[in-house]
PDB file of N, CA and C in Angstrom:
ATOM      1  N   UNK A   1      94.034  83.485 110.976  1.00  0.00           N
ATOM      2  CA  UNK A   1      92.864  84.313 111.018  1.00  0.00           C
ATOM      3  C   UNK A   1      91.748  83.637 110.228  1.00  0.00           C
ATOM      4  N   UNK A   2      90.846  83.842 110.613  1.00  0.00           N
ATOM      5  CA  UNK A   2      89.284  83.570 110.103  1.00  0.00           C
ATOM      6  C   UNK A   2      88.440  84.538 109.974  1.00  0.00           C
ATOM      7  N   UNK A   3      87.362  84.168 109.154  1.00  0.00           N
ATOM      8  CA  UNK A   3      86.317  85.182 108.741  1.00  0.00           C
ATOM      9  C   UNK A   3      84.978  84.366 108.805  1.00  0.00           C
ATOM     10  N   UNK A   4      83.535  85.108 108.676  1.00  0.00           N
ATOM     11  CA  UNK A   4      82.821  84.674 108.592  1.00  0.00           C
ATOM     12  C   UNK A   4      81.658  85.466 109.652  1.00  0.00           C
ATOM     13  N   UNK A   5      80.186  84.192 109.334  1.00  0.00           N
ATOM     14  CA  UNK A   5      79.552  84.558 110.461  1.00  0.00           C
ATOM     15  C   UNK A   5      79.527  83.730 111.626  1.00  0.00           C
ATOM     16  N   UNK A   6      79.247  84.511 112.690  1.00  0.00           N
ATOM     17  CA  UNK A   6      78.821  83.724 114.286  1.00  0.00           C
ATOM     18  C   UNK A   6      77.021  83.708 114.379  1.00  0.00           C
ATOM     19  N   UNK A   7      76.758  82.415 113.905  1.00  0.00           N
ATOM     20  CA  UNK A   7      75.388  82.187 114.083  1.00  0.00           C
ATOM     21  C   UNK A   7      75.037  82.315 115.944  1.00  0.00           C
ATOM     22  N   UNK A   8      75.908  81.818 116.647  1.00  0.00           N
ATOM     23  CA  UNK A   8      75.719  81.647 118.259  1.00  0.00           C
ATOM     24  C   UNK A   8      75.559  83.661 119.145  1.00  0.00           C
ATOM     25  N   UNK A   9      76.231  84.435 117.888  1.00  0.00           N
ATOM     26  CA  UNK A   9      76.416  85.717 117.883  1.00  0.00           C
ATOM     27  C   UNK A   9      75.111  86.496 117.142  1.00  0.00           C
ATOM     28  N   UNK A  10      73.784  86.180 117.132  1.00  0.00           N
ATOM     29  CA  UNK A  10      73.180  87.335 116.553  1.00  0.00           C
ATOM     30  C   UNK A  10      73.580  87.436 115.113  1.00  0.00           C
ATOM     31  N   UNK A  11      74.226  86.242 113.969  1.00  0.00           N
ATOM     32  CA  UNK A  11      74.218  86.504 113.296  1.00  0.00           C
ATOM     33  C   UNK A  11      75.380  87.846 112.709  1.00  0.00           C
ATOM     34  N   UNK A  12      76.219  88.335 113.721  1.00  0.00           N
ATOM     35  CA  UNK A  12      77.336  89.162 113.677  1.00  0.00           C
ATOM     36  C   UNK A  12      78.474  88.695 112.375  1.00  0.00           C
ATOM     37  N   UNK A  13      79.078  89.191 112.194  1.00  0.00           N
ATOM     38  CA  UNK A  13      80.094  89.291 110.990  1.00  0.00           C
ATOM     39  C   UNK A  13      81.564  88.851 112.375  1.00  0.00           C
ATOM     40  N   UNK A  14      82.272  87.702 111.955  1.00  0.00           N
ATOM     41  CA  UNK A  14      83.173  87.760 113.102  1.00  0.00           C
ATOM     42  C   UNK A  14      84.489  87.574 112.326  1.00  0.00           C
ATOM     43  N   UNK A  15      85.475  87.882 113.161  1.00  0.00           N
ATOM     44  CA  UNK A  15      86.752  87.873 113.070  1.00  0.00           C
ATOM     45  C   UNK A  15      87.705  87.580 114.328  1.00  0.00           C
ATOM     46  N   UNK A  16      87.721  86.110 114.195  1.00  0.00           N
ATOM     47  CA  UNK A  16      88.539  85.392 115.523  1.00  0.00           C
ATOM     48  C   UNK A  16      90.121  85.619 114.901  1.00  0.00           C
ATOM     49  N   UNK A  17      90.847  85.532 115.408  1.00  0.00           N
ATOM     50  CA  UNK A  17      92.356  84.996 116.283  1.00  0.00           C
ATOM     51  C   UNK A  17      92.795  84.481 116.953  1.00  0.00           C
ATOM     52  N   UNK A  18      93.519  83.749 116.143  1.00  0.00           N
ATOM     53  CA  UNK A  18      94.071  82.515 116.846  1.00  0.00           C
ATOM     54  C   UNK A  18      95.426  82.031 117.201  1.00  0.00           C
ATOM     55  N   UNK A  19      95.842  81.980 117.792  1.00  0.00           N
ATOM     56  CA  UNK A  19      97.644  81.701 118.140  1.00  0.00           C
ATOM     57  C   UNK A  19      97.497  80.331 119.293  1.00  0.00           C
ATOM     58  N   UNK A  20      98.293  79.550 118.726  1.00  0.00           N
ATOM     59  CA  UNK A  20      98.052  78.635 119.730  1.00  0.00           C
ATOM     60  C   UNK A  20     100.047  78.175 119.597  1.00  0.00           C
ATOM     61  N   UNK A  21     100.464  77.754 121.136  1.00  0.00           N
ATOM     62  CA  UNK A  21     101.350  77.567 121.778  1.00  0.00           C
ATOM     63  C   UNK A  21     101.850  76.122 122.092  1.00  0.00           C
ATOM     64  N   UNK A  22     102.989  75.790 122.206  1.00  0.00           N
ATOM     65  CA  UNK A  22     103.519  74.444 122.692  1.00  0.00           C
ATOM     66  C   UNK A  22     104.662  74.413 123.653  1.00  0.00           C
ATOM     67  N   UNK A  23     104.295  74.317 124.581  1.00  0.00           N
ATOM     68  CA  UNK A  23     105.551  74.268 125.286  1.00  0.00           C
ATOM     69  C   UNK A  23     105.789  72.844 126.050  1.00  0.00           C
ATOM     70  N   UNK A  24     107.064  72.768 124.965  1.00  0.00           N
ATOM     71  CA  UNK A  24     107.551  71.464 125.302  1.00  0.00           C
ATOM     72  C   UNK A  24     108.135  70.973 126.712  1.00  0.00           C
ATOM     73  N   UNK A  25     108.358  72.408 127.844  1.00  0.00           N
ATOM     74  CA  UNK A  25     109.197  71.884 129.091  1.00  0.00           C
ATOM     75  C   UNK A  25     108.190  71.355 129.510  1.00  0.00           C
ATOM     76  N   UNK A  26     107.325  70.872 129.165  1.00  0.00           N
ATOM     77  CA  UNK A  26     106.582  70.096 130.319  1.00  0.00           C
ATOM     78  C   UNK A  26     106.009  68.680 130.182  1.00  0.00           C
ATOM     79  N   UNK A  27     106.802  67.914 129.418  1.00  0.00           N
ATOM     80  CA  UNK A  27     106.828  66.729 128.785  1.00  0.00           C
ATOM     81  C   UNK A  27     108.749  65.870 129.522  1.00  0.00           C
ATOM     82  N   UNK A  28     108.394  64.846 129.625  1.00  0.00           N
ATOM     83  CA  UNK A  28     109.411  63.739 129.752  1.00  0.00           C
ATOM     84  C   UNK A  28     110.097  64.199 128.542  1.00  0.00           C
ATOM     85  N   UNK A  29     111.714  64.815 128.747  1.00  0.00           N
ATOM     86  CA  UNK A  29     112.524  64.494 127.825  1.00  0.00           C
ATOM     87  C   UNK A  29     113.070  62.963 127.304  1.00  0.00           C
ATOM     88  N   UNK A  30     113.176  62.413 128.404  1.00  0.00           N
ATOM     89  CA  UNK A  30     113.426  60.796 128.143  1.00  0.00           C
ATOM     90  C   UNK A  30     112.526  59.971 127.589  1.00  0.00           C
ATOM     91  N   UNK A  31     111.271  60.137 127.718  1.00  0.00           N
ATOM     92  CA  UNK A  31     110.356  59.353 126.631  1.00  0.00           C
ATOM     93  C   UNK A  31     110.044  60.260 125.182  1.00  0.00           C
ATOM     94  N   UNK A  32     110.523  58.875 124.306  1.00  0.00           N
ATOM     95  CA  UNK A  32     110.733  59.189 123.185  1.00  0.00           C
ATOM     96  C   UNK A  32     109.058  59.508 122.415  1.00  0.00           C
ATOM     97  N   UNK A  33     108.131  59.006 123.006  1.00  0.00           N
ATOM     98  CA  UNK A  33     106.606  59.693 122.660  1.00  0.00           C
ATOM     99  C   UNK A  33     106.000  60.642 123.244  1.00  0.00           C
ATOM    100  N   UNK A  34     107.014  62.135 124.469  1.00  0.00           N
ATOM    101  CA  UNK A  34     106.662  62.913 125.483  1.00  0.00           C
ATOM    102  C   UNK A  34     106.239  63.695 124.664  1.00  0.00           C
ATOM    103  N   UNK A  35     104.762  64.479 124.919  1.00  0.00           N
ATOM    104  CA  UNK A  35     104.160  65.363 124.449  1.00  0.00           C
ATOM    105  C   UNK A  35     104.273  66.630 125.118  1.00  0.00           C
ATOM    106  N   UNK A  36     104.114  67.702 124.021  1.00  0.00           N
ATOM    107  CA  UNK A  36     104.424  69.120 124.794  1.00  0.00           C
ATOM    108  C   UNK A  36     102.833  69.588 125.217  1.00  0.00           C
ATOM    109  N   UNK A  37     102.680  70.300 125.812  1.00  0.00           N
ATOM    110  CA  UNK A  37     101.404  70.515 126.347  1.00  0.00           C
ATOM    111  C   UNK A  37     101.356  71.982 125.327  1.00  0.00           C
ATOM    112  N   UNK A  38     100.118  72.303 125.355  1.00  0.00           N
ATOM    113  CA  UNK A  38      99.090  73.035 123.679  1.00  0.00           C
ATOM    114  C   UNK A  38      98.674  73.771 124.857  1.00  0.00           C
ATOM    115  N   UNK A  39      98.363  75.316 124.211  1.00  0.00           N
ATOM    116  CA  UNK A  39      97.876  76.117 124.646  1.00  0.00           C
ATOM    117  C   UNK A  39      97.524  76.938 123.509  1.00  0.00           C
ATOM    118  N   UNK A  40      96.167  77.757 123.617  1.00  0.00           N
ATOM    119  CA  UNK A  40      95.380  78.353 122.605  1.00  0.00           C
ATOM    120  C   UNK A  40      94.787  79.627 123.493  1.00  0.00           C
ATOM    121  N   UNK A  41      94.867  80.728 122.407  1.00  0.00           N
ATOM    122  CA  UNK A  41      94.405  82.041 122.739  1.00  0.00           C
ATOM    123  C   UNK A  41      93.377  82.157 121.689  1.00  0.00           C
ATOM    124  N   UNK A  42      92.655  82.545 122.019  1.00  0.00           N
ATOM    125  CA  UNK A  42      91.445  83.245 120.841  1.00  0.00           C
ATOM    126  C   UNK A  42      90.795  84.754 120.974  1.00  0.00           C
ATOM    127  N   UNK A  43      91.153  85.825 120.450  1.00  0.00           N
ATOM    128  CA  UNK A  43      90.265  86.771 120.280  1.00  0.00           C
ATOM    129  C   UNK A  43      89.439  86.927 119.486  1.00  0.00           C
ATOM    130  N   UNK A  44      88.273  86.815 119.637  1.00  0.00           N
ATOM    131  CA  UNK A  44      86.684  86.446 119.015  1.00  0.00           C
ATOM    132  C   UNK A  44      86.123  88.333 118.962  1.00  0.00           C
ATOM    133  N   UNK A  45      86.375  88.984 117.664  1.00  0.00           N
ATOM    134  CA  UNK A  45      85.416  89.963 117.664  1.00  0.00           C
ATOM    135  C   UNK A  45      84.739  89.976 116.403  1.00  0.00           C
ATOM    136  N   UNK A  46      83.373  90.664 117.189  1.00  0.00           N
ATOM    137  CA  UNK A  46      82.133  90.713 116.038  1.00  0.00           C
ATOM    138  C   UNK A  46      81.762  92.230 115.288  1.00  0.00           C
ATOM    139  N   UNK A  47      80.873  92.302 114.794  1.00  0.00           N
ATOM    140  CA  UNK A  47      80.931  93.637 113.929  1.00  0.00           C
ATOM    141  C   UNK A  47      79.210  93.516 113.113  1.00  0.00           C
ATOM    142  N   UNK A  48      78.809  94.643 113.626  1.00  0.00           N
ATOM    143  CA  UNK A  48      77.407  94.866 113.581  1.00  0.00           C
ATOM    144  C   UNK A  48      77.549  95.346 111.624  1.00  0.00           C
ATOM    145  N   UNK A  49      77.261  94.696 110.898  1.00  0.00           N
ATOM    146  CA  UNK A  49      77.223  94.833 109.486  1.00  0.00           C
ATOM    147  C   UNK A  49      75.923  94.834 108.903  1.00  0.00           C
ATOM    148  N   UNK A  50      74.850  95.138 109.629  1.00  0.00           N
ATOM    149  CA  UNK A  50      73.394  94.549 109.547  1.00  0.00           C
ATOM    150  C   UNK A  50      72.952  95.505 108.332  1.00  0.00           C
ATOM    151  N   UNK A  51      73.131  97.020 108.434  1.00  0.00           N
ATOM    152  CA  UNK A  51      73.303  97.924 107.504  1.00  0.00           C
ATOM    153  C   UNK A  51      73.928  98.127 106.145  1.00  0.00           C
ATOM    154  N   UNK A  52      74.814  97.394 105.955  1.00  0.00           N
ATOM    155  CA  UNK A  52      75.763  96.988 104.575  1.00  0.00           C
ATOM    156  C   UNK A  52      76.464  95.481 104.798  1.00  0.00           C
ATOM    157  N   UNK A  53      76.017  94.860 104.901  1.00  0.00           N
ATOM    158  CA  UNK A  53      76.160  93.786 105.005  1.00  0.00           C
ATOM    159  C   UNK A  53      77.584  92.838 104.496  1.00  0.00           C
ATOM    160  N   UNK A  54      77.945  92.548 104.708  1.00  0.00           N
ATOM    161  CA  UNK A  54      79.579  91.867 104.472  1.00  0.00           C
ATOM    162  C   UNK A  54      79.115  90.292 103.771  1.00  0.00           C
ATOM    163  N   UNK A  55      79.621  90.477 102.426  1.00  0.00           N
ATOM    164  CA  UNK A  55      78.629  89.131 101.492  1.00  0.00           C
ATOM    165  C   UNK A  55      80.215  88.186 101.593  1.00  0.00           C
ATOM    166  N   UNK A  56      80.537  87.305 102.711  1.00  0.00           N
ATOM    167  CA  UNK A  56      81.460  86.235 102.832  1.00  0.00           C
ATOM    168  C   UNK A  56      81.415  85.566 101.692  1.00  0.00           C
ATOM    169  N   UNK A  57      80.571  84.885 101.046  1.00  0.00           N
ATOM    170  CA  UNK A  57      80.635  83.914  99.907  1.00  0.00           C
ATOM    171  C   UNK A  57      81.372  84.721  98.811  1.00  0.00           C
ATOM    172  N   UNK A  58      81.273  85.561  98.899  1.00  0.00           N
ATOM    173  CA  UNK A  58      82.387  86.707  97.520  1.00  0.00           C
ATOM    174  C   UNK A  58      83.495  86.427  97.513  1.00  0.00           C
ATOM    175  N   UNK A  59      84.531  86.106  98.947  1.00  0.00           N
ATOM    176  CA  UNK A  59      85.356  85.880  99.393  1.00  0.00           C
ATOM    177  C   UNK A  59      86.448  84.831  98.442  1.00  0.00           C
ATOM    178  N   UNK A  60      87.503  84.774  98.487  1.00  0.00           N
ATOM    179  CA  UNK A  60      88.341  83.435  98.090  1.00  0.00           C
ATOM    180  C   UNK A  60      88.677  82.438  98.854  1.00  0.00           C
ATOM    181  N   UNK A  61      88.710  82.601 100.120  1.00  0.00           N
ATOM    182  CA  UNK A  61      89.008  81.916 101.579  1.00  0.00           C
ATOM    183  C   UNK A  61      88.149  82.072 102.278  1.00  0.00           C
ATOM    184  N   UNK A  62      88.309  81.305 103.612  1.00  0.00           N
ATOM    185  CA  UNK A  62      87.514  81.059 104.591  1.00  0.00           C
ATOM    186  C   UNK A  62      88.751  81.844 105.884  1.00  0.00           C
ATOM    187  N   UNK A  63      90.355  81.730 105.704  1.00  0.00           N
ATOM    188  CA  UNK A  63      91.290  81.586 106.584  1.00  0.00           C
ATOM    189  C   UNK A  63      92.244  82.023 106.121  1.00  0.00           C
ATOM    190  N   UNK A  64      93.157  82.174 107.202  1.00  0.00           N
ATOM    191  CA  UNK A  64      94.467  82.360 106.127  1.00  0.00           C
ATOM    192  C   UNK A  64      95.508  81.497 106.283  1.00  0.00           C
ATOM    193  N   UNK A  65      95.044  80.316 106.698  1.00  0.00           N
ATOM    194  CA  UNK A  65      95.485  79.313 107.145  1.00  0.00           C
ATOM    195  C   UNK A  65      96.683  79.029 108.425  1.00  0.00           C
ATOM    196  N   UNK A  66      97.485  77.740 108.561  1.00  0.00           N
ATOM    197  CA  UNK A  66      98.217  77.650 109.714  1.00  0.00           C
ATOM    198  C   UNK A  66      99.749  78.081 109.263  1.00  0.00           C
ATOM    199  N   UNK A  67     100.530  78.673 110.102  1.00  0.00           N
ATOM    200  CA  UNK A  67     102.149  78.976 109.895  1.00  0.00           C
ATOM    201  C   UNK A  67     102.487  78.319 111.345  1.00  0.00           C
ATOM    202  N   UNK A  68     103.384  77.282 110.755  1.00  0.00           N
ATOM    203  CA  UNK A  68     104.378  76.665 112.257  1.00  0.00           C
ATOM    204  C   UNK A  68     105.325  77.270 111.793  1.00  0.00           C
ATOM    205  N   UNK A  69     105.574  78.263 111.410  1.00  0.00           N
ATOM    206  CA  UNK A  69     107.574  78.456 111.136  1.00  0.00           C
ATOM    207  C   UNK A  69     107.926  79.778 112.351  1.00  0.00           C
ATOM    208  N   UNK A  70     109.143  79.464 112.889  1.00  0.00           N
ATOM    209  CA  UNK A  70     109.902  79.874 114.275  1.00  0.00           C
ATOM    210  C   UNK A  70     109.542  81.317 113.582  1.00  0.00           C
ATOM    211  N   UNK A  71     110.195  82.346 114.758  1.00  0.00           N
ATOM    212  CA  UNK A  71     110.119  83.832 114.609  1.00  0.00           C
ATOM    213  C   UNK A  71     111.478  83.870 113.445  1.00  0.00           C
ATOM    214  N   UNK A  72     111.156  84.597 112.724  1.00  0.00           N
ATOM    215  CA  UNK A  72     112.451  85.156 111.913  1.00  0.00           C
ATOM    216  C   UNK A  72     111.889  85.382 110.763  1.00  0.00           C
ATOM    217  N   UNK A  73     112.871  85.490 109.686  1.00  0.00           N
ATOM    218  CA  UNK A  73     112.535  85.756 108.100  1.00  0.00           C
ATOM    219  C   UNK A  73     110.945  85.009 107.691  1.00  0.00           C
ATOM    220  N   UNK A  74     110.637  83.685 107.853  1.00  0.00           N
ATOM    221  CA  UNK A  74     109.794  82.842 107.701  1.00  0.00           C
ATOM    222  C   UNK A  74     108.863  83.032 108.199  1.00  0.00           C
ATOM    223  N   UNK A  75     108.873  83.340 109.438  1.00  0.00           N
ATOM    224  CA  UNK A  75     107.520  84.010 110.131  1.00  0.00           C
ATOM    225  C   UNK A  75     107.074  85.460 109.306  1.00  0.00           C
ATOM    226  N   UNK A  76     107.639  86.331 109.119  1.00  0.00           N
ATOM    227  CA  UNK A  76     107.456  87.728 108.828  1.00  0.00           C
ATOM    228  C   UNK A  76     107.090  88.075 107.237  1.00  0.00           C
ATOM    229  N   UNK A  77     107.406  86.590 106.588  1.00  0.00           N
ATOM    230  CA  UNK A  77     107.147  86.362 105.261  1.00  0.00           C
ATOM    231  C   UNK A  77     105.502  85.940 105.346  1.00  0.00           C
ATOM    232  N   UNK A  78     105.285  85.017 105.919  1.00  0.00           N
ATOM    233  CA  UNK A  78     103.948  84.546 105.963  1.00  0.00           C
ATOM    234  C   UNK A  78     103.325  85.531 106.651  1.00  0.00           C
ATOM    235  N   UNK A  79     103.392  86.607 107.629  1.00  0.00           N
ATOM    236  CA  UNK A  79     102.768  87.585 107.890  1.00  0.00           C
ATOM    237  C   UNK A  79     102.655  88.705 106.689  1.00  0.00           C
ATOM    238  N   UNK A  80     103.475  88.586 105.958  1.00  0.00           N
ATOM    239  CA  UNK A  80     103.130  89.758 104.800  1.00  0.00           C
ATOM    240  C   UNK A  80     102.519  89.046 103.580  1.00  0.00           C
ATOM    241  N   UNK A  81     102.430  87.769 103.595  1.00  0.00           N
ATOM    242  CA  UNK A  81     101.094  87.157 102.617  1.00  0.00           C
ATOM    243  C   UNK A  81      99.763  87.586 103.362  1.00  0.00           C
ATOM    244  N   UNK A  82     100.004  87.491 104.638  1.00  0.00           N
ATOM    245  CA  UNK A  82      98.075  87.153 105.441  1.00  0.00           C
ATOM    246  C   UNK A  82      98.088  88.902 105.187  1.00  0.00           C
ATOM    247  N   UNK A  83      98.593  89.721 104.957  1.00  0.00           N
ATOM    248  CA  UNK A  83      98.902  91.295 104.871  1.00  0.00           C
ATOM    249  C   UNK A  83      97.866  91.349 103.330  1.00  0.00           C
ATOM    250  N   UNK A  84      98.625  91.107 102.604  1.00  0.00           N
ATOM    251  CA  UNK A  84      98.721  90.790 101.200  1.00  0.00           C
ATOM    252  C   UNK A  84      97.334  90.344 100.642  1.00  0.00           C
ATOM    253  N   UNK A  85      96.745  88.718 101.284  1.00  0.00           N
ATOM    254  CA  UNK A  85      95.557  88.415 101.586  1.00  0.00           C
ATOM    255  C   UNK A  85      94.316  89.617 102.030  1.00  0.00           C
ATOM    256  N   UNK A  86      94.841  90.131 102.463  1.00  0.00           N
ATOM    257  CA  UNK A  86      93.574  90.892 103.430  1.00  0.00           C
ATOM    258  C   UNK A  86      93.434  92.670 102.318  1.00  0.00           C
ATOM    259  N   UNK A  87      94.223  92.842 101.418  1.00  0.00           N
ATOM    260  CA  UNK A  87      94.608  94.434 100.797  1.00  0.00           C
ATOM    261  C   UNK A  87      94.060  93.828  99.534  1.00  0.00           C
ATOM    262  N   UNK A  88      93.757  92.404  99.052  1.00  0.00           N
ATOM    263  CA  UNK A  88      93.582  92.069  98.269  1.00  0.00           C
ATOM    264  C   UNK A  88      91.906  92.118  97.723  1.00  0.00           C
ATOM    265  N   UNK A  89      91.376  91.759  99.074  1.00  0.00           N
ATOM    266  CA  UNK A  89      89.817  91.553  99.519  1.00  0.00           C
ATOM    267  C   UNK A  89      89.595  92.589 100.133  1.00  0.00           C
ATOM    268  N   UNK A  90      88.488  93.457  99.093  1.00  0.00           N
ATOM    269  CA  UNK A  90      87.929  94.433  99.824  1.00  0.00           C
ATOM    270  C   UNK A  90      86.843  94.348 101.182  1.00  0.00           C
ATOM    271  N   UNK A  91      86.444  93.089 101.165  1.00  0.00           N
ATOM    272  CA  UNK A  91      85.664  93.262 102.292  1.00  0.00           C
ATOM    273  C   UNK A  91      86.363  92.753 103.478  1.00  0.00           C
ATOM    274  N   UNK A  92      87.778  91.836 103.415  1.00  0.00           N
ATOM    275  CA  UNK A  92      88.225  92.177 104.620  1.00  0.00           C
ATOM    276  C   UNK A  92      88.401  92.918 104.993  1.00  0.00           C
ATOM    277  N   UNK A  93      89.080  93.580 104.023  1.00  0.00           N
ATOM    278  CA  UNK A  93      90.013  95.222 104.534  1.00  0.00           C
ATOM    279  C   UNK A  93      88.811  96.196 105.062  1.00  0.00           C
ATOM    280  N   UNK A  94      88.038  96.376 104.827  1.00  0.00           N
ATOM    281  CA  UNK A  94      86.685  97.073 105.223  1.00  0.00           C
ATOM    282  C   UNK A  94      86.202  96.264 106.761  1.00  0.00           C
ATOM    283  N   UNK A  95      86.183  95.261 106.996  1.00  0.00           N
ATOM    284  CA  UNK A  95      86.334  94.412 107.910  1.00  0.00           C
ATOM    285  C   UNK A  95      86.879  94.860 109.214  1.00  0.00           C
ATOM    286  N   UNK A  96      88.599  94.455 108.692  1.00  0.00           N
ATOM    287  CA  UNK A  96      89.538  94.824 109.491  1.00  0.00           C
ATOM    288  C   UNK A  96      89.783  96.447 109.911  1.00  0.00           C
ATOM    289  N   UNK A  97      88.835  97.487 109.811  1.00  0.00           N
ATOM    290  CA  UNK A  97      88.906  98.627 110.017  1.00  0.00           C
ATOM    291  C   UNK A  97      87.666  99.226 110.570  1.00  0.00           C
ATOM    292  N   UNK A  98      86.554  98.288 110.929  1.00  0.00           N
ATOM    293  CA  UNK A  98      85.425  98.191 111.911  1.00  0.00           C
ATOM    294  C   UNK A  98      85.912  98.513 113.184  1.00  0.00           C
ATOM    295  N   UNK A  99      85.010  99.155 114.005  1.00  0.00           N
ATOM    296  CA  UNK A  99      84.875  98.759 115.475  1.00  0.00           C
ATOM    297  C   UNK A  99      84.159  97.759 115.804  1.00  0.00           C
ATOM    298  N   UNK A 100      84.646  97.176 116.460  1.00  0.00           N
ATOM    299  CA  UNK A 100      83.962  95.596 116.914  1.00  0.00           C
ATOM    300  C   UNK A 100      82.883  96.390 117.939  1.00  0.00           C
ATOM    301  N   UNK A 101      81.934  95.449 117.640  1.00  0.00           N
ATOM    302  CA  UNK A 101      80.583  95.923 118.782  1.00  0.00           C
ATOM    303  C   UNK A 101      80.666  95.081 119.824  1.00  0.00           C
ATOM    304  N   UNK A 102      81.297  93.591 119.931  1.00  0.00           N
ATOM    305  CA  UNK A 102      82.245  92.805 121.176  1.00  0.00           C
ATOM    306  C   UNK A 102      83.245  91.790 120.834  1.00  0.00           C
ATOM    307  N   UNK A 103      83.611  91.535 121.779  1.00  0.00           N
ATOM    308  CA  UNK A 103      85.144  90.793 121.871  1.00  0.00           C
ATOM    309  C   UNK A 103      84.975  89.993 122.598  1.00  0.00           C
ATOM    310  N   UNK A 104      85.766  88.703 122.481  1.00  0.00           N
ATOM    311  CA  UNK A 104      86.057  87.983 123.665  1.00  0.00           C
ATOM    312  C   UNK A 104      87.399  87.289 123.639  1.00  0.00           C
ATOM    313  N   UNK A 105      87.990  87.432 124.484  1.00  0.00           N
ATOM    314  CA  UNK A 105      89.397  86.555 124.838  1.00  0.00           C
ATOM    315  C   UNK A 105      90.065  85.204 125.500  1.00  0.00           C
ATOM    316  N   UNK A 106      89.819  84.562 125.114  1.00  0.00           N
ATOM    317  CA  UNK A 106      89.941  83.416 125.993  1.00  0.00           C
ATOM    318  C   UNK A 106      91.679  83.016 125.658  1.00  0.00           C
ATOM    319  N   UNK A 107      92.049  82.373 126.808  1.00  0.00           N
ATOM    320  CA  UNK A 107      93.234  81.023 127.047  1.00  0.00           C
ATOM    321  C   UNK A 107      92.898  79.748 127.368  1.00  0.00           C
ATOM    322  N   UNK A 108      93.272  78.661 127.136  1.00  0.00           N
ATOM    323  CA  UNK A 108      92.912  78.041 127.184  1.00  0.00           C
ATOM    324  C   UNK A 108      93.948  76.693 126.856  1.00  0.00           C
ATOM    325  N   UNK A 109      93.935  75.375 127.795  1.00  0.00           N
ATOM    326  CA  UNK A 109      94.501  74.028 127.149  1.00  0.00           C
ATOM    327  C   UNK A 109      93.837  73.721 125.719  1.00  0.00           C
ATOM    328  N   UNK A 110      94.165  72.739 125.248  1.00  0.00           N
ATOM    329  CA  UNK A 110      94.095  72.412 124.237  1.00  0.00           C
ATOM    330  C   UNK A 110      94.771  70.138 124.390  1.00  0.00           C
TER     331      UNK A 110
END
């Protein structure tokens, strides 16, 4: 997850998502340099803050950075830091409880 503003947005307060994918069946198992082909989702929503304004530089982060670890204990651990992260910072959490004024979804290669 990310925070920040979308200058290309009116200057909006945004909050993208990001999950991006690898799926390896589609690479040469026999070559030992076969690449898995990348796939990326993004949900891009914004949030009209023009009225109380959301001061990002207050912030400690920009992200909550990347987790490669499989589904299980490890995954669900690093989901309850980015949890943790966000209850910590009042203006995410104020953030994350907006109605977005728009969205966008994309898929996409990579």
């Amino acid at each position: 997850m990310q925070w920040g503003r979308c200058f290309s947005n009116r200057a909006l307060a945004s909050l993208p998502l990001t999950r991006q994918l690898a799926i390896a069946e589609t690479c040469d198992r026999d070559d030992p340099d076969g690449q898995s082909e990348f796939w990326q989702l993004d949900l891009q929503m914004s949030f009209d803050d023009r009225s109380d304004p959301i001061d990002f530089a207050s912030l400690r982060t920009v992200n909550t950075d990347f987790c490669f670890d499989q589904i299980g204990s490890q995954r669900a651990a690093a989901l309850l830091t980015i949890r943790s992260d966000l209850d910590q910072q009042p203006l995410l959490r104020r953030m994350w409880h907006m109605v977005p004024t728009s969205s966008e979804l994309t898929f996409s290669a990579v």
